[in-house]
C-alpha atoms as a PDB file:
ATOM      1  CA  UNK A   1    -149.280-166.052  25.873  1.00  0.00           C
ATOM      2  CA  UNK A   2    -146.981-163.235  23.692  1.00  0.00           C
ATOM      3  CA  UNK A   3    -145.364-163.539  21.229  1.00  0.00           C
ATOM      4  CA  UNK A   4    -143.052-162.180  18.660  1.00  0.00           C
ATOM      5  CA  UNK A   5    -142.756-162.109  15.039  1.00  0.00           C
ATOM      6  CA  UNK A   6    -140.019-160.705  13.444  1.00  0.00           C
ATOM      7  CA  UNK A   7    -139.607-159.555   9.433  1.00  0.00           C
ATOM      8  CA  UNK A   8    -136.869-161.045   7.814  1.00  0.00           C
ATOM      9  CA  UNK A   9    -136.476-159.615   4.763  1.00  0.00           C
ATOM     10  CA  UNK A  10    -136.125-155.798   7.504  1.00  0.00           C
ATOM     11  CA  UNK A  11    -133.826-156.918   9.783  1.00  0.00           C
ATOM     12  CA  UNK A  12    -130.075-156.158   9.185  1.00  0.00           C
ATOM     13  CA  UNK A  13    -128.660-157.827  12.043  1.00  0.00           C
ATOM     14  CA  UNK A  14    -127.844-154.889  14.352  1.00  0.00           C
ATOM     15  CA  UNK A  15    -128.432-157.174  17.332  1.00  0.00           C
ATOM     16  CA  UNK A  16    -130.086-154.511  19.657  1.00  0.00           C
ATOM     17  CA  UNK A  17    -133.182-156.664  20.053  1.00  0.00           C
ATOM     18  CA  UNK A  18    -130.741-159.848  21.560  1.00  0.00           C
ATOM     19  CA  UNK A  19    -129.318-157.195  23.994  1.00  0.00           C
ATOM     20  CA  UNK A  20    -133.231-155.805  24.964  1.00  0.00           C
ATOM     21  CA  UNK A  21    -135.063-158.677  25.347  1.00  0.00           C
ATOM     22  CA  UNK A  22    -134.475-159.550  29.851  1.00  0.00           C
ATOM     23  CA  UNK A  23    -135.314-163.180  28.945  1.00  0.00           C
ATOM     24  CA  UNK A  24    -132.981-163.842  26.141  1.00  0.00           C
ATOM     25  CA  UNK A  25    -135.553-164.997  23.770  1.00  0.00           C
ATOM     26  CA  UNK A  26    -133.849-163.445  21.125  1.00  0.00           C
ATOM     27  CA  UNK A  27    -130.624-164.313  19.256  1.00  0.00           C
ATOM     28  CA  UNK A  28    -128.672-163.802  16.197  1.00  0.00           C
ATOM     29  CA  UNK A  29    -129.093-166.816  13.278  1.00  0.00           C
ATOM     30  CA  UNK A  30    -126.502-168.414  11.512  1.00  0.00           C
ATOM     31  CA  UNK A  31    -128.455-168.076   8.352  1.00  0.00           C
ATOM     32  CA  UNK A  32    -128.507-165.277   6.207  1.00  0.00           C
ATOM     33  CA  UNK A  33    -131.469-163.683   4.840  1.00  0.00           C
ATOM     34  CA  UNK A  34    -132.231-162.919   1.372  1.00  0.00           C
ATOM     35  CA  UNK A  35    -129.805-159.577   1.691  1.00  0.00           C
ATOM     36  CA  UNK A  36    -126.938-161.356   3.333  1.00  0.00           C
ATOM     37  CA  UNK A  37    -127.772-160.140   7.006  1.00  0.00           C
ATOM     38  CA  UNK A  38    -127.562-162.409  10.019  1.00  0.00           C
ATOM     39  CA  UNK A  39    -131.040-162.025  11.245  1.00  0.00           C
ATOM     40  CA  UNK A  40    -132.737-162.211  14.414  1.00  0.00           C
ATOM     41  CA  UNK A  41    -134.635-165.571  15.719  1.00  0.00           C
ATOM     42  CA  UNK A  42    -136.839-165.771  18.213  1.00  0.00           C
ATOM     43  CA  UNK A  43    -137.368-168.832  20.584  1.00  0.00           C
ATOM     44  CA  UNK A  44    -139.853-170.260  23.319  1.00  0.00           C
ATOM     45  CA  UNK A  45    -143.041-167.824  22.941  1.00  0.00           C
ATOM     46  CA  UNK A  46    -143.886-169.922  26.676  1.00  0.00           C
ATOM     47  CA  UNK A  47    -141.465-167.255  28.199  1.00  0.00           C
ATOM     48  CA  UNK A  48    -142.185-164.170  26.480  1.00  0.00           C
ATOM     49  CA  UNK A  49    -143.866-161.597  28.396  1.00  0.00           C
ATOM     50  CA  UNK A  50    -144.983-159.278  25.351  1.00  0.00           C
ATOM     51  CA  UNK A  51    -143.314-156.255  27.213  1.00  0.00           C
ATOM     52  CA  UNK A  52    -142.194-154.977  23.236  1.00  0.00           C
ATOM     53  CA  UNK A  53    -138.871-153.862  24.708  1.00  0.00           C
ATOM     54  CA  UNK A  54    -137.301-155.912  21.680  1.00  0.00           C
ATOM     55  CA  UNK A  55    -139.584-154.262  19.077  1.00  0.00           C
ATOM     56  CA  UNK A  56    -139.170-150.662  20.565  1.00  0.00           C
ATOM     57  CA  UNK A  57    -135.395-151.068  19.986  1.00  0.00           C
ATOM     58  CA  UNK A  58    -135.630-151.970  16.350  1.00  0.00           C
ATOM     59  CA  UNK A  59    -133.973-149.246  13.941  1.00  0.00           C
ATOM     60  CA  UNK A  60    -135.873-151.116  11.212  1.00  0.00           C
ATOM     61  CA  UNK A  61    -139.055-152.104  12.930  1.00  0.00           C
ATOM     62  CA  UNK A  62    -139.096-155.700  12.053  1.00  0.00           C
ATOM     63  CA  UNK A  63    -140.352-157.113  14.990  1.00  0.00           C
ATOM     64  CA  UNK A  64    -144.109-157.097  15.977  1.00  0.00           C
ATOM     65  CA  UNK A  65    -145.401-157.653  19.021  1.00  0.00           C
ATOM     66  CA  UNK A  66    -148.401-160.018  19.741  1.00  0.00           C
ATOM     67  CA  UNK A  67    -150.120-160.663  23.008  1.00  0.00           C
ATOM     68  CA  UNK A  68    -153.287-163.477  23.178  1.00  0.00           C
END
């Protein structure tokens, strides 16, 4: 199983990980994190494949990759 985890307090919202990630296991919240961005969320680790595509298009590398 893979899975993501991904560093509020970094992310600003940009979005490019929602439009990486083939299985659409990542979206935009509705809650704001502690600077006001919209941050990412990430949902059902059963369908992640760990291919990083999400974390390699992070300007602010908040997301890290974990595979078990």
């Amino acid at each position: 199983m893979s899975y993501i985890v991904i560093d509020e307090s970094r992310c600003k919202g940009c979005g490019l990980c929602t439009i990486a990630c083939t299985r659409k296991l990542v979206a935009l919240s509705d809650k704001p994190n502690s600077m006001g961005y919209t941050v990412a969320v990430f949902s059902d680790p059963e369908k992640c494949t760990g291919c990083a595509l999400c974390a390699e298009m992070c300007p602010d590398v908040a997301i890290a990759v974990f595979k078990e």
